[in-house]
Protein backbone atom coordinates (compact mmCIF):
# COMPACT_ATOMS: atom_id res chain seq x y z
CA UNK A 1 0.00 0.00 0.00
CA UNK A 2 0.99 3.36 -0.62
CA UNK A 3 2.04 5.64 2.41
CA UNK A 4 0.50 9.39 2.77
CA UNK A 5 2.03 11.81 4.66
CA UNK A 6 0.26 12.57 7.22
CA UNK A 7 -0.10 16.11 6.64
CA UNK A 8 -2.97 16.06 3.87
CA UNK A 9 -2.85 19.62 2.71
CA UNK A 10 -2.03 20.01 -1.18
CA UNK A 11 1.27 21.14 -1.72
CA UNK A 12 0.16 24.11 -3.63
CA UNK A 13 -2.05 25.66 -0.69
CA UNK A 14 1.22 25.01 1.83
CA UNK A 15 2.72 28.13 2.49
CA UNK A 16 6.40 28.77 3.67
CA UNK A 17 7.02 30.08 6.96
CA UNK A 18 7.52 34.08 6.75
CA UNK A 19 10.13 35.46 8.16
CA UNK A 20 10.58 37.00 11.87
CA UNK A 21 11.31 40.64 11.91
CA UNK A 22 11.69 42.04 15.51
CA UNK A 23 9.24 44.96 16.46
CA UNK A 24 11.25 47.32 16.83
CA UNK A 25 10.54 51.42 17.09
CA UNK A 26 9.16 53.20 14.18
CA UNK A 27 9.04 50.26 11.64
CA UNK A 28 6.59 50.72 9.22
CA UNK A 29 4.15 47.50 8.71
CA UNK A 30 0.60 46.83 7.42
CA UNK A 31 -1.60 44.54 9.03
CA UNK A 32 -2.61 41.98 6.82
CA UNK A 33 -6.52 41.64 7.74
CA UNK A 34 -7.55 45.07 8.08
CA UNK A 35 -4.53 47.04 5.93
CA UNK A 36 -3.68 49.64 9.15
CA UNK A 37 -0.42 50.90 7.76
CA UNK A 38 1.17 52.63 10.27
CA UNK A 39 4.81 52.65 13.10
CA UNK A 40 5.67 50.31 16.09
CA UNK A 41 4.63 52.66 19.16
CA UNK A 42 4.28 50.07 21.42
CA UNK A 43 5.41 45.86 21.84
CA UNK A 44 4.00 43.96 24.52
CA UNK A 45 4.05 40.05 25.10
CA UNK A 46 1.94 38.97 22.43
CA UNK A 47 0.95 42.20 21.17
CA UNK A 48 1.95 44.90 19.54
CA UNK A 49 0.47 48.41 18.67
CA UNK A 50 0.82 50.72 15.53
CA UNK A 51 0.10 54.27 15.32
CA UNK A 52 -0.63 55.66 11.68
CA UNK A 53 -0.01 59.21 9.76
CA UNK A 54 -2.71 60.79 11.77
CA UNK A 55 -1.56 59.42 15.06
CA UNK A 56 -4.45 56.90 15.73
CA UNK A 57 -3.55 53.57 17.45
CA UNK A 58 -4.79 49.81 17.01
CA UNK A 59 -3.66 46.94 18.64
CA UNK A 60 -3.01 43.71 17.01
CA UNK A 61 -1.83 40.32 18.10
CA UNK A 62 1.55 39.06 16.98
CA UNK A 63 0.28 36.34 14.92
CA UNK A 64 2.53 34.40 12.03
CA UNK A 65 2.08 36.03 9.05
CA UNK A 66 0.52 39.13 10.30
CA UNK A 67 1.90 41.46 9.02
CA UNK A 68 3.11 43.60 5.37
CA UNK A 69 6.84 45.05 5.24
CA UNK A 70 7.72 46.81 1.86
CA UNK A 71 5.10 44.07 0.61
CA UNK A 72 6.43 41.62 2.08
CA UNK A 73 4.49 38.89 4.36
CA UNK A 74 6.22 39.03 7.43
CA UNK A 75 5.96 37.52 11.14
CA UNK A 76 6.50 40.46 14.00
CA UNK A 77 7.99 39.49 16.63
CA UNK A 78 9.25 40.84 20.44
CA UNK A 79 12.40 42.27 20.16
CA UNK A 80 15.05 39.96 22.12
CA UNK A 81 15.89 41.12 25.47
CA UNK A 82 14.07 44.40 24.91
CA UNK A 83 11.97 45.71 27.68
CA UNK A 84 8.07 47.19 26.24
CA UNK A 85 8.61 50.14 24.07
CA UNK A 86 7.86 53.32 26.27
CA UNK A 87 6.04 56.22 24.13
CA UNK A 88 8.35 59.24 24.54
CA UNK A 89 5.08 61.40 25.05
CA UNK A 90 1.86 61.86 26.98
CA UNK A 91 -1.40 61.49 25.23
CA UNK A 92 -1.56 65.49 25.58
CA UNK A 93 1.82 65.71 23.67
CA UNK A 94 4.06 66.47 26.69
CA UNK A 95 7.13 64.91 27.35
CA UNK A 96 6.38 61.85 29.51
CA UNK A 97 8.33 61.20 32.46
CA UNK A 98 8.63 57.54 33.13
CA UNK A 99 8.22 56.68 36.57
CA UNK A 100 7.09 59.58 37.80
CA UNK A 101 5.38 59.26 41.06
CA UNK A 102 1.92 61.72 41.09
CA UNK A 103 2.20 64.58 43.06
CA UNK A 104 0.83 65.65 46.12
CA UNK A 105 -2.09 67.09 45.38
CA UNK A 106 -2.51 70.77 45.19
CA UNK A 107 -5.49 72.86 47.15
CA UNK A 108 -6.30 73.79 43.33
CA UNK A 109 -8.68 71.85 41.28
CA UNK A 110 -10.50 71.95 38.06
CA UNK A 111 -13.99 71.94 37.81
CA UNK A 112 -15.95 70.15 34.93
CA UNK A 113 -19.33 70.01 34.19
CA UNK A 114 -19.96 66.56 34.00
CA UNK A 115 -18.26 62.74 34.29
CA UNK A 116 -17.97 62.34 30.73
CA UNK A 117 -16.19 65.40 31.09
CA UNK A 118 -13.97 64.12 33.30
CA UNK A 119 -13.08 61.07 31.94
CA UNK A 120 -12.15 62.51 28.61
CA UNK A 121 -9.34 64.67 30.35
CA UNK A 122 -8.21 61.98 32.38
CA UNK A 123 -7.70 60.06 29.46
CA UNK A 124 -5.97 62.52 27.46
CA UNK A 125 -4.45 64.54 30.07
CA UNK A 126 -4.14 62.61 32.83
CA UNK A 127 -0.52 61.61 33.08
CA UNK A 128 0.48 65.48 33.46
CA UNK A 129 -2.26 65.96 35.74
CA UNK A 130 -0.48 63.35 38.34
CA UNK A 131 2.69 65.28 37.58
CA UNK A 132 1.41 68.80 38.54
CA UNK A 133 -0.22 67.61 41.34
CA UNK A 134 -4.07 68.72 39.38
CA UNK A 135 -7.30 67.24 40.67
CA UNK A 136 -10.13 67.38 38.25
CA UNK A 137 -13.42 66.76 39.91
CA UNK A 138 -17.07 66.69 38.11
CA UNK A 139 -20.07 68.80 39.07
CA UNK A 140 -23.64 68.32 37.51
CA UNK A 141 -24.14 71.26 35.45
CA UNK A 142 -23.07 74.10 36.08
CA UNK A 143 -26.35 76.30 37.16
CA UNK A 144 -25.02 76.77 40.69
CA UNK A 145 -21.84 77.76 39.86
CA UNK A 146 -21.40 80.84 41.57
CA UNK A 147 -22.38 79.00 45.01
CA UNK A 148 -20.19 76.21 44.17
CA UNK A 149 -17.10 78.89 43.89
CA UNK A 150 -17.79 80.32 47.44
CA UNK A 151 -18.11 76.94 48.86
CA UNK A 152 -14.51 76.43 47.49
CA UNK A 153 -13.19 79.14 48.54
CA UNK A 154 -10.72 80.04 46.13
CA UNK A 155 -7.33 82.21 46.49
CA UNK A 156 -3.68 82.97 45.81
CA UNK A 157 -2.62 78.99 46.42
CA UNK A 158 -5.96 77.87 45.74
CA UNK A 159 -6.91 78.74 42.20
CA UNK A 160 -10.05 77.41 40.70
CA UNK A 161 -10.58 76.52 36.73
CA UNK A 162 -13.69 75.50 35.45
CA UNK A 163 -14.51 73.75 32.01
CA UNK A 164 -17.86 74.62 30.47
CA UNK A 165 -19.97 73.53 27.48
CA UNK A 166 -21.99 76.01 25.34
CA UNK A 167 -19.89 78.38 26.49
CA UNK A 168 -20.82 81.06 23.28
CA UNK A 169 -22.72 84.52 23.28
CA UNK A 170 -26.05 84.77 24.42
CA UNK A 171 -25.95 81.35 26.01
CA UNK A 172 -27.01 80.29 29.34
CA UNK A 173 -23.70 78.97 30.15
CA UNK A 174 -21.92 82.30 29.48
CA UNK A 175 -24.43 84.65 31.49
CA UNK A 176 -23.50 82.05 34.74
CA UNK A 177 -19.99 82.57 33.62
CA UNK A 178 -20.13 86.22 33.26
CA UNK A 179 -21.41 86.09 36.70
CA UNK A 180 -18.07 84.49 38.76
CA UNK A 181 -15.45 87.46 39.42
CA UNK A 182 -13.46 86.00 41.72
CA UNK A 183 -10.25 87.08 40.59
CA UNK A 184 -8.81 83.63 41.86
CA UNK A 185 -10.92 81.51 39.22
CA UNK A 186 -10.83 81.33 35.82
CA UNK A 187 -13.98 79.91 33.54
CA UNK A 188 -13.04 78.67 30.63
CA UNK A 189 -15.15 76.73 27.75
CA UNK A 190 -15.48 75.47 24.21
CA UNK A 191 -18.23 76.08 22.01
CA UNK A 192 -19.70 72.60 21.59
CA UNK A 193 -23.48 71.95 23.05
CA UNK A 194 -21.58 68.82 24.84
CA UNK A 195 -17.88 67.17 25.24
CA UNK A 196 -18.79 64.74 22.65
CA UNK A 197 -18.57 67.06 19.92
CA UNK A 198 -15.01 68.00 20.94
CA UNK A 199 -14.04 64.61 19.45
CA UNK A 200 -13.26 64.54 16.19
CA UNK A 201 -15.57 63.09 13.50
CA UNK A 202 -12.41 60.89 11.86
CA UNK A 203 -12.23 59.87 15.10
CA UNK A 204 -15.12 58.10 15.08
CA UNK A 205 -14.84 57.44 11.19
CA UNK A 206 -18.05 59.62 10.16
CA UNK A 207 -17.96 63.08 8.18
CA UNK A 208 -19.33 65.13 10.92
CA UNK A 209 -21.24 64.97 13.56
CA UNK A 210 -25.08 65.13 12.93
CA UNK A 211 -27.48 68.16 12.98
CA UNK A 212 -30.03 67.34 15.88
CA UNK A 213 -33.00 69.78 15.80
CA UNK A 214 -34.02 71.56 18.58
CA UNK A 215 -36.41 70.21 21.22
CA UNK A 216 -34.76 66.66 20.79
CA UNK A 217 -32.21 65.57 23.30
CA UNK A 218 -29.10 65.63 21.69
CA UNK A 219 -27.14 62.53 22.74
CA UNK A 220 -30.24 60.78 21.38
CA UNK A 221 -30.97 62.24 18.38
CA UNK A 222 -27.05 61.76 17.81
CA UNK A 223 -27.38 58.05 18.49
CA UNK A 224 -30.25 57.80 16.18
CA UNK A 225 -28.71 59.88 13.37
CA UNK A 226 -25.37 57.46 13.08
CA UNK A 227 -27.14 54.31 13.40
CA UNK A 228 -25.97 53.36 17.03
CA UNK A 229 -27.82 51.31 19.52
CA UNK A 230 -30.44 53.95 21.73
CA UNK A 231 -27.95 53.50 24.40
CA UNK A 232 -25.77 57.02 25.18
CA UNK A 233 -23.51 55.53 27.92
CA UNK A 234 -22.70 52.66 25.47
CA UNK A 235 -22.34 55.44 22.48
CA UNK A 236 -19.73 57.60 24.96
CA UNK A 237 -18.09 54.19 25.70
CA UNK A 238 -17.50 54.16 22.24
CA UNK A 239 -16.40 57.72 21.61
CA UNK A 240 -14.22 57.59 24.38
CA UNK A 241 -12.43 53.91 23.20
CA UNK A 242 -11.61 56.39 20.16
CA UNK A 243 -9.72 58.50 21.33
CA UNK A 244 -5.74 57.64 21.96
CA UNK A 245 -4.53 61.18 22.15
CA UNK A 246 -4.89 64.83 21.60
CA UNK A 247 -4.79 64.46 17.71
CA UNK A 248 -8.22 63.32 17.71
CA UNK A 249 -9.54 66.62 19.68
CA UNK A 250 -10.55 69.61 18.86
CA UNK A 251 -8.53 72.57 18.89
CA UNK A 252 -11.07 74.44 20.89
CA UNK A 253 -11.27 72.14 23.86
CA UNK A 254 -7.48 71.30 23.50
CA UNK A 255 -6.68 74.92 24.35
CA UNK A 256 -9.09 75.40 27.12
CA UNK A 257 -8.20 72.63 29.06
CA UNK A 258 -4.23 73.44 28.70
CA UNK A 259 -5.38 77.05 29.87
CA UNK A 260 -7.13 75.58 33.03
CA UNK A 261 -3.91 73.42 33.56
CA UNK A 262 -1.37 76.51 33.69
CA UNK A 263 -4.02 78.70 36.00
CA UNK A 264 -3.80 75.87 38.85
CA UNK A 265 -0.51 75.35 38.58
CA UNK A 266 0.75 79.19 38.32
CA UNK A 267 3.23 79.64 40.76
């Protein structure tokens, strides 16, 4: 009788093994299944993450043939010996300083209006805010604002900053704005009904963000404009998730929130 191998694949579907090319910083790759073209920021066991022209990151697992160099199939691998590749910056774009412990913090705080607020500048600011010592703490709304600011007491070593939304002529938000003169707190805000909008469409991989027309809550009529499950908390989980750094904000929020940052932390 004739003997088979046991391997019963055809000999013109096997493939040869690829070959291993360390992960090393700033090589250029394309991911085979999804064609994200873009430089090694990061190599962890098993995984490692690329960061394309317009400085968005995906994470992808270091599988055999994974991978595109110069058009070539290719299998990433850990670099030998190497510790995990570091990213030089924050996600705000400040130097990072690795092992920084977080300051103690200062009798300063920012104020923002609400927790998705808050968790967007954590995410994208919140190395430097353990550096400078910054807590940022989230009120809801900010209709009692100037109560809130005599309840904090504010002063020379205790400045105040405050992020609003809406914050344009003839809003709301600006007459309660208009209304704080402590000369120890500074209110400062970006023109977008809410946070969400500071995110930038490409972000998210739509055009722009949806018209909602007035008398419909906005975070639902946003929802229901791009398709997305009547869910807001899951849609913010989602915004949020897209964002990796400040590239994929606003200019107008970007600036405000660097503003607040240097009021606290004034000497």
């Amino acid at each position: 009788m004739r003997r088979y191998d046991s391997d019963l694949t055809p000999p013109w579907k096997k493939q040869a093994p690829a070959p291993e090319v360390p992960a090393e910083p700033d090589l250029v790759v394309e991911e085979v299944s999804t064609g994200f073209c873009g430089a090694v920021a990061g190599c962890e066991a098993g995984t490692v993450t690329l960061e394309d022209r317009f400085g968005r990151h995906r994470v992808f697992p270091l599988v055999p043939r994974g991978f595109l160099l110069e058009g070539r199939t290719v299998t990433l691998v850990r670099p030998r010996g190497a510790a995990p590749v570091r990213p030089s910056r924050t996600a705000s774009g400040s130097v990072a300083v690795p092992g920084a412990r977080a300051r103690v913090a200062r009798a300063g705080r920012i104020y923002v209006e609400g927790r998705h607020d808050a968790e967007l500048v954590e995410k994208v600011w919140g190395d430097d805010l353990r550096v400078e010592g910054v807590v940022v703490e989230y009120l809801e709304g900010v209709d009692d604002l100037p109560a809130i600011v005599r309840e904090f007491r504010p002063g020379p070593d205790a400045r105040l900053g405050v992020l609003v939304d809406h914050l344009v002529p003839g809003s709301k938000e600006s007459r309660i704005a208009a209304s704080v003169t402590d000369p120890h707190v500074l209110v400062a805000g970006h023109p977008y009904v809410d946070v969400w909008q500071a995110v930038k469409p490409s972000a998210l991989g739509v055009p722009a963000w949806p018209e909602v027309p007035r008398g419909q809550d906005w975070k639902t009529g946003v929802c229901r404009a791009l398709g997305w499950p009547p869910d807001t908390g899951a849609a913010w989980r989602r915004i949020l998730a897209s964002v990796h750094s400040y590239k994929d904000l606003e200019p107008e929020l970007l600036g405000r929130v660097e503003h607040l940052i240097d009021w606290v932390t004034a000497p």
